[in-house]
N, C-alpha and C. Protein backbone atom coordinates (compact mmCIF):
# COMPACT_ATOMS: atom_id res chain seq x y z
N UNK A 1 -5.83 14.25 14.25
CA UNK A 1 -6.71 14.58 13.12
C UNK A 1 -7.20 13.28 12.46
N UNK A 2 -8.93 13.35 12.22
CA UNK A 2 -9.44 12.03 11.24
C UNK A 2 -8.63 12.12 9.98
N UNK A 3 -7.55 10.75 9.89
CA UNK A 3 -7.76 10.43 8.30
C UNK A 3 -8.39 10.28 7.68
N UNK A 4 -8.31 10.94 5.93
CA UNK A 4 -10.20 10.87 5.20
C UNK A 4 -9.27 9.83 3.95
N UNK A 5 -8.93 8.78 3.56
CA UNK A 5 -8.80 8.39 2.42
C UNK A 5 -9.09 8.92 1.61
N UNK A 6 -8.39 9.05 0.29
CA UNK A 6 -9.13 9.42 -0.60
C UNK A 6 -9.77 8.52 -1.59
N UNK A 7 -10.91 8.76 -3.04
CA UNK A 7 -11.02 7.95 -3.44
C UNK A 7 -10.11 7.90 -5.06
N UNK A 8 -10.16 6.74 -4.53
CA UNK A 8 -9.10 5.73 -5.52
C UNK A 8 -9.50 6.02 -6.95
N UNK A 9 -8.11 6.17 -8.18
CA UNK A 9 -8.32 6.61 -9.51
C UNK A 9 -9.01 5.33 -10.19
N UNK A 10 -9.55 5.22 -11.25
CA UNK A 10 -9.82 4.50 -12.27
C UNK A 10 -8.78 3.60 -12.33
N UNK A 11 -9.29 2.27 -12.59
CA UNK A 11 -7.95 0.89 -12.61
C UNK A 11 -7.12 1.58 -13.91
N UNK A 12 -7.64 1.48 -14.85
CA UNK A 12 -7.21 1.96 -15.83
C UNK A 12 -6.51 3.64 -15.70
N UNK A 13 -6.30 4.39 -14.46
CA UNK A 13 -5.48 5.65 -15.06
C UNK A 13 -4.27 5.32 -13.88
N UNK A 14 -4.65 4.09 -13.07
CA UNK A 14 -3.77 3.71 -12.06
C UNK A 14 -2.04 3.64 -12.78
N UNK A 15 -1.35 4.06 -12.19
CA UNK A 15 0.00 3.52 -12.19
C UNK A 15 0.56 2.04 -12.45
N UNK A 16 1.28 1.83 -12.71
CA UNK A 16 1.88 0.16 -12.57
C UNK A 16 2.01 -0.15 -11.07
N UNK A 17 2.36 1.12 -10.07
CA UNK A 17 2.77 0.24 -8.79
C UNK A 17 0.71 0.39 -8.40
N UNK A 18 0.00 1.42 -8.96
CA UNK A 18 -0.84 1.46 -7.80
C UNK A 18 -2.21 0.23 -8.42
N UNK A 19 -1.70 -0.46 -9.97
CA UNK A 19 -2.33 -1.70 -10.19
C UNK A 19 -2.01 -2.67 -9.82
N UNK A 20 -0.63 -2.65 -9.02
CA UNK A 20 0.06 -4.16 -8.78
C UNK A 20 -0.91 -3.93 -7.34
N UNK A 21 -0.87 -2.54 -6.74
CA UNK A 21 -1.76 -2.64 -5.46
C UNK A 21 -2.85 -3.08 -5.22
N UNK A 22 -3.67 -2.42 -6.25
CA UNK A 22 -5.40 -2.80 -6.50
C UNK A 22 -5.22 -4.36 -6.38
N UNK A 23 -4.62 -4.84 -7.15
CA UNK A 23 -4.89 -6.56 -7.48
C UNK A 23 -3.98 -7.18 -6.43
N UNK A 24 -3.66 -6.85 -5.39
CA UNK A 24 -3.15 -7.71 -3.82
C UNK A 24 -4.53 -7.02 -3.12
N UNK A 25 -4.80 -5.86 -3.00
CA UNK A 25 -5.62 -5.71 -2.21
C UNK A 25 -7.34 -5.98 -2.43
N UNK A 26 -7.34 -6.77 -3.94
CA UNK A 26 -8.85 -7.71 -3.98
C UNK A 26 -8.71 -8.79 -4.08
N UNK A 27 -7.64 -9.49 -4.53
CA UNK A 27 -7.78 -11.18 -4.56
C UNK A 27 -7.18 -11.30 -2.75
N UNK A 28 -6.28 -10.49 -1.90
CA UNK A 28 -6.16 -11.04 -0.57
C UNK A 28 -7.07 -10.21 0.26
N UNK A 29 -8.78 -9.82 -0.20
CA UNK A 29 -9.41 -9.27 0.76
C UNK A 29 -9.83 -9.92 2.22
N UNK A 30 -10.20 -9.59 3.54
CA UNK A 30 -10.76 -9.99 4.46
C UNK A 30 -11.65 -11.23 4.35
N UNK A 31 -12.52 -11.05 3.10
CA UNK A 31 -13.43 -12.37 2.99
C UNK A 31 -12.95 -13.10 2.34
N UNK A 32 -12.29 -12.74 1.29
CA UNK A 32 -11.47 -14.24 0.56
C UNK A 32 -10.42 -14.81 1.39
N UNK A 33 -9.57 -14.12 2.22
CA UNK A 33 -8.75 -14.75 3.45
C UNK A 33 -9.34 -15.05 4.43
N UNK A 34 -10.79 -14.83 4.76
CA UNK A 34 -11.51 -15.45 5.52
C UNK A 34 -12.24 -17.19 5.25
N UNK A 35 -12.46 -16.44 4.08
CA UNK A 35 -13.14 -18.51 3.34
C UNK A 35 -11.96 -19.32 3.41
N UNK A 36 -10.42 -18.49 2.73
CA UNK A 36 -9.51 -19.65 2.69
C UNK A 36 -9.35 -20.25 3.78
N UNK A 37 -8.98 -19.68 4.84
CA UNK A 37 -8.51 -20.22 6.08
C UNK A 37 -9.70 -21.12 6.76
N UNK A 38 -10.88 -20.85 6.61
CA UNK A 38 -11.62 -21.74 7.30
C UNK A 38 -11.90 -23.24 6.50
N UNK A 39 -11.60 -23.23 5.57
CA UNK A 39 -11.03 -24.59 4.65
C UNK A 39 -10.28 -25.20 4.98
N UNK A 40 -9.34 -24.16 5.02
CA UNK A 40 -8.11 -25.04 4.97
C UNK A 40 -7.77 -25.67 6.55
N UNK A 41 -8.58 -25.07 7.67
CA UNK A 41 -8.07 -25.21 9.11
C UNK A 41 -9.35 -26.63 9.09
N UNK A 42 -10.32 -26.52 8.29
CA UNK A 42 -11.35 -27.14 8.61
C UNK A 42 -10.60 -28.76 8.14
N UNK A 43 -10.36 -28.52 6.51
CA UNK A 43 -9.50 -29.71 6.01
C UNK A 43 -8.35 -30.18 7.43
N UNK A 44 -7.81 -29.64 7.29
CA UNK A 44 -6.47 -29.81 8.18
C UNK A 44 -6.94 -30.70 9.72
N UNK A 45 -7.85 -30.28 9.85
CA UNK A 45 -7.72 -30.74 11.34
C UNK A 45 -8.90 -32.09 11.54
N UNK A 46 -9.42 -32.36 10.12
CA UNK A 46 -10.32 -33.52 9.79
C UNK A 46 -9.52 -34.35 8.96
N UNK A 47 -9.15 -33.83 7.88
CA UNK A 47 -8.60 -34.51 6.80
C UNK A 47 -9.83 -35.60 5.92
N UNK A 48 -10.93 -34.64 5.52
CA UNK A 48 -12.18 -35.50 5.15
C UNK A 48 -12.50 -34.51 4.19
N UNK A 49 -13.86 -35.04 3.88
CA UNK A 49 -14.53 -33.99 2.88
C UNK A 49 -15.64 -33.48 3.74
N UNK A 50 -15.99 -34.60 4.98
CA UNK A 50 -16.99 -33.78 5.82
C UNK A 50 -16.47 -32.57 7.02
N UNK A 51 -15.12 -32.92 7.40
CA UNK A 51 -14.76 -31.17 7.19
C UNK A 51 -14.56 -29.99 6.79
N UNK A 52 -14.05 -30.56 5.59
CA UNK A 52 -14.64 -28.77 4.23
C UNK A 52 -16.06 -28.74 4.60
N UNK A 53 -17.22 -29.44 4.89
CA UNK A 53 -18.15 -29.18 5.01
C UNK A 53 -18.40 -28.55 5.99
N UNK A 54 -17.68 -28.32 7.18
CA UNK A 54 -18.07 -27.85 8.20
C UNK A 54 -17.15 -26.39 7.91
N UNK A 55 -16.22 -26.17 7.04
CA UNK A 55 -15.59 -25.69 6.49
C UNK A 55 -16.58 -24.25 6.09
N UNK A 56 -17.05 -25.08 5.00
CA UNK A 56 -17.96 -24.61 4.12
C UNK A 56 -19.31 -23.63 4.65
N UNK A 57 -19.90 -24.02 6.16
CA UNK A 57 -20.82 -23.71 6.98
C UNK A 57 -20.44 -22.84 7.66
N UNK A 58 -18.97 -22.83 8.07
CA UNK A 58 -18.34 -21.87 8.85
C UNK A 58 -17.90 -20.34 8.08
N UNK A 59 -17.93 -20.60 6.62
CA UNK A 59 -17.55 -19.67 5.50
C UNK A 59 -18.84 -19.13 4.60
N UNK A 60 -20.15 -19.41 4.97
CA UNK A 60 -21.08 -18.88 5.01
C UNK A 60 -21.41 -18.09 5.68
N UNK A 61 -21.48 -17.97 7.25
CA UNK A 61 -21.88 -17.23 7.97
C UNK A 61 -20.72 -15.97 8.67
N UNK A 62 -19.17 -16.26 8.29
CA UNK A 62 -18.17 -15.52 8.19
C UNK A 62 -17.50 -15.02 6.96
N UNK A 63 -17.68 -15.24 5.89
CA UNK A 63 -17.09 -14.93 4.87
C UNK A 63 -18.63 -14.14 3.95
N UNK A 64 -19.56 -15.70 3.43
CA UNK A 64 -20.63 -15.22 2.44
C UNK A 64 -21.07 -14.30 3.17
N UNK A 65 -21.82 -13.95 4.17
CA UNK A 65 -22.94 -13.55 4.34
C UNK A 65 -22.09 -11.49 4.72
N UNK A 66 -21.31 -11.48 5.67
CA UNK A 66 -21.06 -10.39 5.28
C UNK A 66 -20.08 -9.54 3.85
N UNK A 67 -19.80 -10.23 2.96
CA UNK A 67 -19.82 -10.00 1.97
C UNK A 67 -20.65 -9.67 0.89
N UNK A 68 -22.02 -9.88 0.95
CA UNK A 68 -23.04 -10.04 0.76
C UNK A 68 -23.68 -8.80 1.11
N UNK A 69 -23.70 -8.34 1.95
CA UNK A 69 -24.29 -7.44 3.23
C UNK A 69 -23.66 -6.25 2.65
N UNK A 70 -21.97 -6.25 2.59
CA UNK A 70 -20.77 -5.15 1.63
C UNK A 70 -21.64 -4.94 0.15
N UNK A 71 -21.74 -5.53 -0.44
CA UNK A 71 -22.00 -5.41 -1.96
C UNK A 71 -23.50 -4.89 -2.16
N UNK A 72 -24.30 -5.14 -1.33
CA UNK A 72 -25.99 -4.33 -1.08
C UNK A 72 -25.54 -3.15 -0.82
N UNK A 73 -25.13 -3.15 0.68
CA UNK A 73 -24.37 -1.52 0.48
C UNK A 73 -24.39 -0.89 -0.26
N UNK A 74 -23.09 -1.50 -1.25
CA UNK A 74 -22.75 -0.31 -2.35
C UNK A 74 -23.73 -0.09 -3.32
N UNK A 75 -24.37 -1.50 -3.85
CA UNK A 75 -25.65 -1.53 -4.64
C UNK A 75 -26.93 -0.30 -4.12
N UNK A 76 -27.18 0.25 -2.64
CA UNK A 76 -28.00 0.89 -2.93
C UNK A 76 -27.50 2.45 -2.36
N UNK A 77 -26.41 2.15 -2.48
CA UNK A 77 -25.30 3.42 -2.42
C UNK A 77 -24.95 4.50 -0.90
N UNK A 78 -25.41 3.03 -0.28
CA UNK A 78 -25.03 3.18 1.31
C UNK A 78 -23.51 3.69 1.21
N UNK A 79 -22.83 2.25 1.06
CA UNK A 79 -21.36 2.37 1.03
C UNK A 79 -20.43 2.83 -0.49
N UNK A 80 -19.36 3.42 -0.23
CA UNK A 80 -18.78 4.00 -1.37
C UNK A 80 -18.29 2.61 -2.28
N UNK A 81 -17.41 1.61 -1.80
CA UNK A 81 -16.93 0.74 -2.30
C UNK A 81 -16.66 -0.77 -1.37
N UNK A 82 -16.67 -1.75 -1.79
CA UNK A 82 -16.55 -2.96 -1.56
C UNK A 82 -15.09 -3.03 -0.38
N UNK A 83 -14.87 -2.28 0.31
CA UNK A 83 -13.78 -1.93 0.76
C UNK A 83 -13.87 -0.73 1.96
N UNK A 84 -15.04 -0.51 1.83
CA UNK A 84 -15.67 0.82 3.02
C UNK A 84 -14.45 1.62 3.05
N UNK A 85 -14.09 2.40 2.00
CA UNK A 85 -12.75 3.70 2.63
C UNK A 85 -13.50 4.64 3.43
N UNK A 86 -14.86 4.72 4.01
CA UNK A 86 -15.17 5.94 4.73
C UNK A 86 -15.30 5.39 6.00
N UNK A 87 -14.66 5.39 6.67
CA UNK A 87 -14.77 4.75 8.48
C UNK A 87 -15.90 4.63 9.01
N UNK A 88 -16.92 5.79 8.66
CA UNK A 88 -18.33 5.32 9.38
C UNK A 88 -19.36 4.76 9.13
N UNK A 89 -19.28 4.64 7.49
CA UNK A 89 -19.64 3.56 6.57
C UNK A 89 -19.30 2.20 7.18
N UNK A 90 -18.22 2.17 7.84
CA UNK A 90 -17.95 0.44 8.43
C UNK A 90 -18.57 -0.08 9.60
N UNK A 91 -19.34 0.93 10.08
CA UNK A 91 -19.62 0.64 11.45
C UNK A 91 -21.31 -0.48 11.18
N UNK A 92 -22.34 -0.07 10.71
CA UNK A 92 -23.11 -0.97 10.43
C UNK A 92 -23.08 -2.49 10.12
N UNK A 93 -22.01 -2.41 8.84
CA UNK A 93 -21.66 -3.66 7.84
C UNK A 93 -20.94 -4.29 9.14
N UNK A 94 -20.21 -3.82 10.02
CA UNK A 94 -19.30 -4.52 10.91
C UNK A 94 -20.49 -5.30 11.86
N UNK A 95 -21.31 -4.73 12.39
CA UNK A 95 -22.12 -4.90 13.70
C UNK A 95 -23.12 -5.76 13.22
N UNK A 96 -23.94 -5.91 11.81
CA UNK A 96 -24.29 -7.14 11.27
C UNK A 96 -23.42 -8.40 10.89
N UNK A 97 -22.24 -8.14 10.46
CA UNK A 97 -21.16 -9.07 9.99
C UNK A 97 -21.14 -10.06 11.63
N UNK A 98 -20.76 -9.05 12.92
CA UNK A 98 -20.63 -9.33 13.90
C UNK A 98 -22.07 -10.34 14.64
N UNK A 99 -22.82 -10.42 14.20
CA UNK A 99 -23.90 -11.11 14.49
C UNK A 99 -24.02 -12.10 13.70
N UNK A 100 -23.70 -12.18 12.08
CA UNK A 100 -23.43 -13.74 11.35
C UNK A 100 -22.69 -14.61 12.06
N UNK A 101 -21.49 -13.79 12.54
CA UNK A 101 -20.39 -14.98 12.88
C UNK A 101 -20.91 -15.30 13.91
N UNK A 102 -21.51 -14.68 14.77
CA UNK A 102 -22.38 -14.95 16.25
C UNK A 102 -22.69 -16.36 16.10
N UNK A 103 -24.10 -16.16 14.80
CA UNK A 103 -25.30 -16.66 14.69
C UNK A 103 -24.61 -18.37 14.14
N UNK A 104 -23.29 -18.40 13.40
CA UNK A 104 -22.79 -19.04 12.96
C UNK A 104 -22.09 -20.40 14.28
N UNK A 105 -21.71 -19.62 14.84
CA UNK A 105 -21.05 -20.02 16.14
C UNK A 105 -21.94 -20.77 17.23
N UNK A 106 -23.03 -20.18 17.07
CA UNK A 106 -24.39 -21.04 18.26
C UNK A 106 -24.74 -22.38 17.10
N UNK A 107 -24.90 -22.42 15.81
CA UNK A 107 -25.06 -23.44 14.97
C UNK A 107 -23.90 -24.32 15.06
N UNK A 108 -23.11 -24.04 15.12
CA UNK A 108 -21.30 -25.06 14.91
C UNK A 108 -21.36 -25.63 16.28
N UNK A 109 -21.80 -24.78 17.40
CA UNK A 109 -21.94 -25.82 18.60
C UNK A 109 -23.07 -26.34 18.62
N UNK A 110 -24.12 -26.47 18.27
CA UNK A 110 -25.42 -27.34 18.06
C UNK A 110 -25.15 -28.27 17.51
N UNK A 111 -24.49 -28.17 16.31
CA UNK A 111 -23.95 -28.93 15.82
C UNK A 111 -23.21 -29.98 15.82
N UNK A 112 -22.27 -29.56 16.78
CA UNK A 112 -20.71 -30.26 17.48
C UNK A 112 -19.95 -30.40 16.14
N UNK A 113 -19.76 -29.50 16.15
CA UNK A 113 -18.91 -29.39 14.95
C UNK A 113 -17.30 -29.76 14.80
N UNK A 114 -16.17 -29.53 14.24
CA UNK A 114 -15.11 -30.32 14.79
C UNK A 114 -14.11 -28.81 15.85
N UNK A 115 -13.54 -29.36 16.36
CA UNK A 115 -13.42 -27.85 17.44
C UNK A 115 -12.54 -27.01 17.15
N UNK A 116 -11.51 -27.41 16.13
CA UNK A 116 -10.55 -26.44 15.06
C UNK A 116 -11.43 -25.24 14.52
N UNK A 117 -12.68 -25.79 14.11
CA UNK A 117 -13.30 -25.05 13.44
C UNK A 117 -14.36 -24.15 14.45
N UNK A 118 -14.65 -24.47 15.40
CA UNK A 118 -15.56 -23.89 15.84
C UNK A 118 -14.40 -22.14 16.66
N UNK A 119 -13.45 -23.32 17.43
CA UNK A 119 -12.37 -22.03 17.54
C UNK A 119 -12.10 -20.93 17.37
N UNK A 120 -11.64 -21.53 15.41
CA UNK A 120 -11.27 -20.57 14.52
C UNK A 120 -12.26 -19.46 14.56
N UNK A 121 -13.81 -20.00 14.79
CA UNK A 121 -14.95 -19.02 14.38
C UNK A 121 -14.81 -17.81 15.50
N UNK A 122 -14.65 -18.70 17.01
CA UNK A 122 -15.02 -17.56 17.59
C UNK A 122 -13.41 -16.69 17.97
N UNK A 123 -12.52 -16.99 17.32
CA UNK A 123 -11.23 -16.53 17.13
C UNK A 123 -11.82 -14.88 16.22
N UNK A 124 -12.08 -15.40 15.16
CA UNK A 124 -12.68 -14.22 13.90
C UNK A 124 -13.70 -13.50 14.46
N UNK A 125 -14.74 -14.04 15.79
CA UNK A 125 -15.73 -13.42 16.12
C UNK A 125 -14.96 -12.39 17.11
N UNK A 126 -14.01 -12.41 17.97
CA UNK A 126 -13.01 -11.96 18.95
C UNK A 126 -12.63 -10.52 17.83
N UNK A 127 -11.85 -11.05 17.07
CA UNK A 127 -11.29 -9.92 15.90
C UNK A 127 -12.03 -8.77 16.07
N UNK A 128 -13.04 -9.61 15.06
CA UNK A 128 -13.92 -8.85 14.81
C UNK A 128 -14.31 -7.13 15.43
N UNK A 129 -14.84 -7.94 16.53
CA UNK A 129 -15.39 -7.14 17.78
C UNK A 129 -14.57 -5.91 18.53
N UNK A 130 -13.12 -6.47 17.86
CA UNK A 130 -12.00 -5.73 18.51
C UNK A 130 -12.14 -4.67 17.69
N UNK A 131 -12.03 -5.03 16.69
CA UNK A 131 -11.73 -4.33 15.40
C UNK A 131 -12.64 -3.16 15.16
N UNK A 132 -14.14 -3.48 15.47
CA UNK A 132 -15.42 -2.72 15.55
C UNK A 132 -15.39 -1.66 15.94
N UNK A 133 -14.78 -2.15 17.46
CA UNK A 133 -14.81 -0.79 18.53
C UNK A 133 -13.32 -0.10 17.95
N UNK A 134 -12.67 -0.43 17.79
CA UNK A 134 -11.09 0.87 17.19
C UNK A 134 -12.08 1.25 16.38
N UNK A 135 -12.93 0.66 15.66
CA UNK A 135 -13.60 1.65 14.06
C UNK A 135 -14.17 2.69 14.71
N UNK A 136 -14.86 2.24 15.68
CA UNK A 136 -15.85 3.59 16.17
C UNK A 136 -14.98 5.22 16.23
N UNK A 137 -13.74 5.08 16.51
CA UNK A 137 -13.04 6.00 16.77
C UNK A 137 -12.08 6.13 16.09
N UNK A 138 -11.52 4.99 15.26
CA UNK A 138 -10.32 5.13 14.48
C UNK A 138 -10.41 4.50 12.91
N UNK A 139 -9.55 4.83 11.93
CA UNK A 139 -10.13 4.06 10.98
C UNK A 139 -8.80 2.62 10.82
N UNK A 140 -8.30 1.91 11.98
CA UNK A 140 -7.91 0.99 11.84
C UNK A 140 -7.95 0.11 10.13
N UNK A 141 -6.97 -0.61 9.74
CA UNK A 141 -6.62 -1.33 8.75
C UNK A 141 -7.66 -2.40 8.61
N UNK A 142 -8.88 -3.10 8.58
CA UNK A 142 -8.80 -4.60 8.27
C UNK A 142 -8.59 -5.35 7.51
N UNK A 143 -8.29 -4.89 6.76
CA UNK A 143 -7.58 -5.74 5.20
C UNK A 143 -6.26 -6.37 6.45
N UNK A 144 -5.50 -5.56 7.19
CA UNK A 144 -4.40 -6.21 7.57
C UNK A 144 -4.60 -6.68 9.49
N UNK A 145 -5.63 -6.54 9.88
CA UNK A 145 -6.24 -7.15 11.15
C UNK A 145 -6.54 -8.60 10.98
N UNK A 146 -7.30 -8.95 9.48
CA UNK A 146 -7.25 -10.20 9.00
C UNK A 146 -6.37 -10.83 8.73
N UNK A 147 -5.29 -10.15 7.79
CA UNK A 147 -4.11 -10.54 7.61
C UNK A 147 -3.17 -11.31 8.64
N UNK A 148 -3.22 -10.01 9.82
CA UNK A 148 -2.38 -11.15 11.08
C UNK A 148 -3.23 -12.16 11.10
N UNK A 149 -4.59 -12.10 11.94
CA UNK A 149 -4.99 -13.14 12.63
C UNK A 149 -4.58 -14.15 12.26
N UNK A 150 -4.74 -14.38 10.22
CA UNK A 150 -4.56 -15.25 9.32
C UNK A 150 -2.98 -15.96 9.34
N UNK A 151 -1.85 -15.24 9.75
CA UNK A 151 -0.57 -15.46 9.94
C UNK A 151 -0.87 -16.12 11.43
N UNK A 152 -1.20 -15.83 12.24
CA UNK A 152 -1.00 -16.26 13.64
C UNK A 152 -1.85 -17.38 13.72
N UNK A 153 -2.80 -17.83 13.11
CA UNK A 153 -3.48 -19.09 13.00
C UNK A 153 -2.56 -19.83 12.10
N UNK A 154 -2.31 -19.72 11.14
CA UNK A 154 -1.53 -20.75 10.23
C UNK A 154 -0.49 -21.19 11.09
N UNK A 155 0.07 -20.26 12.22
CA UNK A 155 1.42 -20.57 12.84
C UNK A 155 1.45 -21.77 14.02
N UNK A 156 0.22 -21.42 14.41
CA UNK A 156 -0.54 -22.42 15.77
C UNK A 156 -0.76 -23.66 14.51
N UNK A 157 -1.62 -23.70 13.39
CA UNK A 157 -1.73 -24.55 12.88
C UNK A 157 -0.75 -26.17 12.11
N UNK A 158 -0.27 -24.77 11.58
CA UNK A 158 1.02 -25.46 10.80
C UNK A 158 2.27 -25.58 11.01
N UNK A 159 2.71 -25.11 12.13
CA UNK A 159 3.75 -24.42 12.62
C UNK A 159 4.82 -23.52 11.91
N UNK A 160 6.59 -23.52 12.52
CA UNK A 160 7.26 -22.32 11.93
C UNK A 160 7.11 -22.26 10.59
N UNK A 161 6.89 -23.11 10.03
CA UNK A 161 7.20 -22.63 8.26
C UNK A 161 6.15 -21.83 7.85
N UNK A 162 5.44 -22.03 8.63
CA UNK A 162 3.89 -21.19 8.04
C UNK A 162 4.34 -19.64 7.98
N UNK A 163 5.64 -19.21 9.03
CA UNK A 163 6.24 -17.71 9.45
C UNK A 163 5.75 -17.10 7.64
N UNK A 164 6.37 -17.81 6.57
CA UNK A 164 6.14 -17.11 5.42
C UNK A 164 5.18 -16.39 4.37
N UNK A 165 3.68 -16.59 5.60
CA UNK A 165 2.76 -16.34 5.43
C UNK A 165 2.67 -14.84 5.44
N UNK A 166 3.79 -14.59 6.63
CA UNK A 166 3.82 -13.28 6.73
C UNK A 166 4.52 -12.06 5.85
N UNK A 167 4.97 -12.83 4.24
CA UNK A 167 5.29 -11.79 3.67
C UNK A 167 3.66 -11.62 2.80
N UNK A 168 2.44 -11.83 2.93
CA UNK A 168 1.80 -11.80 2.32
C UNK A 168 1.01 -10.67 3.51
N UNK A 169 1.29 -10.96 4.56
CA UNK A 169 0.15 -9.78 5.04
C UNK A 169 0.92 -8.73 5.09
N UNK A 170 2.70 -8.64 4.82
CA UNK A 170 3.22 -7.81 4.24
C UNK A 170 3.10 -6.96 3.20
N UNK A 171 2.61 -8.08 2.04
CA UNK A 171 2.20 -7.35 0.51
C UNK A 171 1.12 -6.33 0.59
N UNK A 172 -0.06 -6.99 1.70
CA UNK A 172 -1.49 -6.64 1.82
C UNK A 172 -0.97 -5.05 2.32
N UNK A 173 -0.20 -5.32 3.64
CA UNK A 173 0.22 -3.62 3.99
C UNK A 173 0.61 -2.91 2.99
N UNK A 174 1.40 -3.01 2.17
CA UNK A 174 1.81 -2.25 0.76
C UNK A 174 1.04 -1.63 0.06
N UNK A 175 -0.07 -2.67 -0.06
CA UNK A 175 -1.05 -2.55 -0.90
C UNK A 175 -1.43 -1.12 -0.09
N UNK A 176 -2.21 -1.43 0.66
CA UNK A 176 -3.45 -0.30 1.55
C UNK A 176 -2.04 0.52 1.40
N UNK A 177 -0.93 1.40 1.76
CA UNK A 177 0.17 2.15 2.04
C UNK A 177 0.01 2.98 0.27
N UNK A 178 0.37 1.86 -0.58
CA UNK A 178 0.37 2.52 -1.77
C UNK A 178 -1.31 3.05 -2.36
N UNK A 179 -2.30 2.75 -2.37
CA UNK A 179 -3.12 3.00 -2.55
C UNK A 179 -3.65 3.94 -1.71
N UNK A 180 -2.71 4.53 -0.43
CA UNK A 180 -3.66 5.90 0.52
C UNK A 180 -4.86 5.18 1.09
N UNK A 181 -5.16 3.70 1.43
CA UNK A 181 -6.24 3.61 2.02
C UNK A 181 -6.00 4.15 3.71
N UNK A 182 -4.67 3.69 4.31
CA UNK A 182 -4.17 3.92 5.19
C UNK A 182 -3.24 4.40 5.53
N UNK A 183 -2.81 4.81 6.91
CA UNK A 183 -1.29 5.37 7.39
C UNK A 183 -0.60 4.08 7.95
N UNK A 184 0.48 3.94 7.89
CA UNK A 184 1.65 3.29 8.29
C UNK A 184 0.90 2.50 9.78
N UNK A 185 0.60 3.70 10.65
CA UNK A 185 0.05 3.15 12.22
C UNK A 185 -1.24 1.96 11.48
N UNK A 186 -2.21 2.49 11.08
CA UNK A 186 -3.07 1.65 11.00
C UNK A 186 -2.85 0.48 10.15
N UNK A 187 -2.41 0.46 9.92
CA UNK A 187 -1.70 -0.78 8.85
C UNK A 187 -1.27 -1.72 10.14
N UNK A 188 -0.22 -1.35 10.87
CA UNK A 188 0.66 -1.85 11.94
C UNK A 188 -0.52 -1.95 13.17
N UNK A 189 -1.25 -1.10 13.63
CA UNK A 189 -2.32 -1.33 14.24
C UNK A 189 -3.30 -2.64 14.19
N UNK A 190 -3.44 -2.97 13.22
CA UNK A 190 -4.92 -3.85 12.50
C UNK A 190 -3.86 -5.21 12.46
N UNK A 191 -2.72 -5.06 12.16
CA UNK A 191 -1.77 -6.08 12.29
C UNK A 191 -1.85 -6.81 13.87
N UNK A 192 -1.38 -5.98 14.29
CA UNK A 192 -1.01 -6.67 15.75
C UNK A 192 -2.75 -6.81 16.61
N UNK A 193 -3.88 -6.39 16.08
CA UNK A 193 -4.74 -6.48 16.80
C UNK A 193 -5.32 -7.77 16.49
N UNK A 194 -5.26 -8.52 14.50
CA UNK A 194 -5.80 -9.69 14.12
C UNK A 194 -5.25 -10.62 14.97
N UNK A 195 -3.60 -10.99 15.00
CA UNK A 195 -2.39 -11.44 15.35
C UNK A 195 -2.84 -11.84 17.07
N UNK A 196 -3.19 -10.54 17.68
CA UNK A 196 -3.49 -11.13 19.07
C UNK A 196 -5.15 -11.63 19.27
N UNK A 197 -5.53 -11.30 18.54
CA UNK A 197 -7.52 -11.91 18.14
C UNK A 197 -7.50 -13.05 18.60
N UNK A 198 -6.55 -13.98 17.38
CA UNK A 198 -6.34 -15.08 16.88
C UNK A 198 -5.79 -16.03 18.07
N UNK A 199 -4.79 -14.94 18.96
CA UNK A 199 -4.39 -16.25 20.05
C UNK A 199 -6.09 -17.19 20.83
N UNK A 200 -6.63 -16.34 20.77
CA UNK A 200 -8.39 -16.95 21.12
C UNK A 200 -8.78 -18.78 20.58
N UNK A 201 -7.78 -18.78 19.42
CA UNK A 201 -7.81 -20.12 18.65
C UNK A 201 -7.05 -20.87 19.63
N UNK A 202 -5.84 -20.69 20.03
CA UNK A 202 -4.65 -21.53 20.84
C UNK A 202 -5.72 -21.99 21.99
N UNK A 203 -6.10 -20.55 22.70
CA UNK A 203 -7.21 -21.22 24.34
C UNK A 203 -8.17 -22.26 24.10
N UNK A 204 -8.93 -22.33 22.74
CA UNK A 204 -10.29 -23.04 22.56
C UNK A 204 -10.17 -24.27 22.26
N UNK A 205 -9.20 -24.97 21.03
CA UNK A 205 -9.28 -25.47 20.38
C UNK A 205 -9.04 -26.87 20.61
């Protein structure tokens, strides 16, 4: 049977646990864990300011631009919320999103950009794509598809200590669990699908 989410109460008639939820599941969304990481992998593997810049280029065309794309949506009342709870609502925003990072990715190699970063991109472009097609048929997690990838890159990056990253795409599952965006599977689903996306970074980079 399709899971239908339901929609979410007023912040204000929310619970204490289901506000501690709301506020993990918008400050650690897909695009804000998307900009961080491409900073920080961009910093990391330059150690300059003209890698945040490439940083910065790489978080335009993966982070700004389909974020951007989300918020028109809702603005002309395509999509319900900044968060697509209706599964087929995601399928558009995904398949343009999926062509930024594209479009992003032919520029970063024109470019010669530094190859951490270009990686990472088509690591997120991999996700992505994965992620797309479960939508077509399932309403998979991506709040927590990002989440892994985001754990499994920091781990290649930074190595074991980074493991503690993973109580945060922990929190993120909580979040979606307590708020009814998702079931348990899709949570755990979107997990292990970012998580193996991401090995795409280890082959390239």
């Amino acid at each position: 049977m399709t899971y239908a989410p339901p929609a979410p109460p007023a912040f204000a008639d929310c619970t204490p646990r289901e506000k501690a939820a709301r506020l993990v599941t918008d400050a650690l969304a897909p695009a804000n864990l998307v900009v961080a990481l491409l900073l920080l992998v961009a910093w990391h593997s330059t150690r300059s300011w003209a890698g945040l810049g490439w940083g910065l280029l790489a978080a335009l065309f993966c982070g700004a631009v389909p974020i951007a794309l989300v918020r028109l949506g809702v603005r002309r009342g395509d999509l319900t919320d900044t968060h697509i709870r209706v599964r087929r609502q995601r399928l558009v925003p995904m398949a343009l999103s999926l062509l930024s990072v594209l479009a992003g990715i032919v520029l970063l190699y024109a470019l010669r950009a530094p190859a951490d970063v270009t990686a990472l991109v088509v690591a997120m472009l991999v996700g992505l794509a994965a992620t797309l097609a479960v939508t077509v048929g399932w309403q998979i997690s991506v709040h927590n598809s990002v989440a892994g990838g985001t754990v499994m890159i920091l781990l290649l990056v930074l190595g074991p200590w980074a493991a503690v990253t993973a109580l945060g795409a922990a929190a993120i599952g909580w979040s979606r669990l307590v708020l009814r965006a998702h079931t348990p599977a899709q949570v755990l689903a979107g997990t292990a699908l970012g998580g193996a996306a991401a090995l795409t970074f280890a082959l390239l980079r």
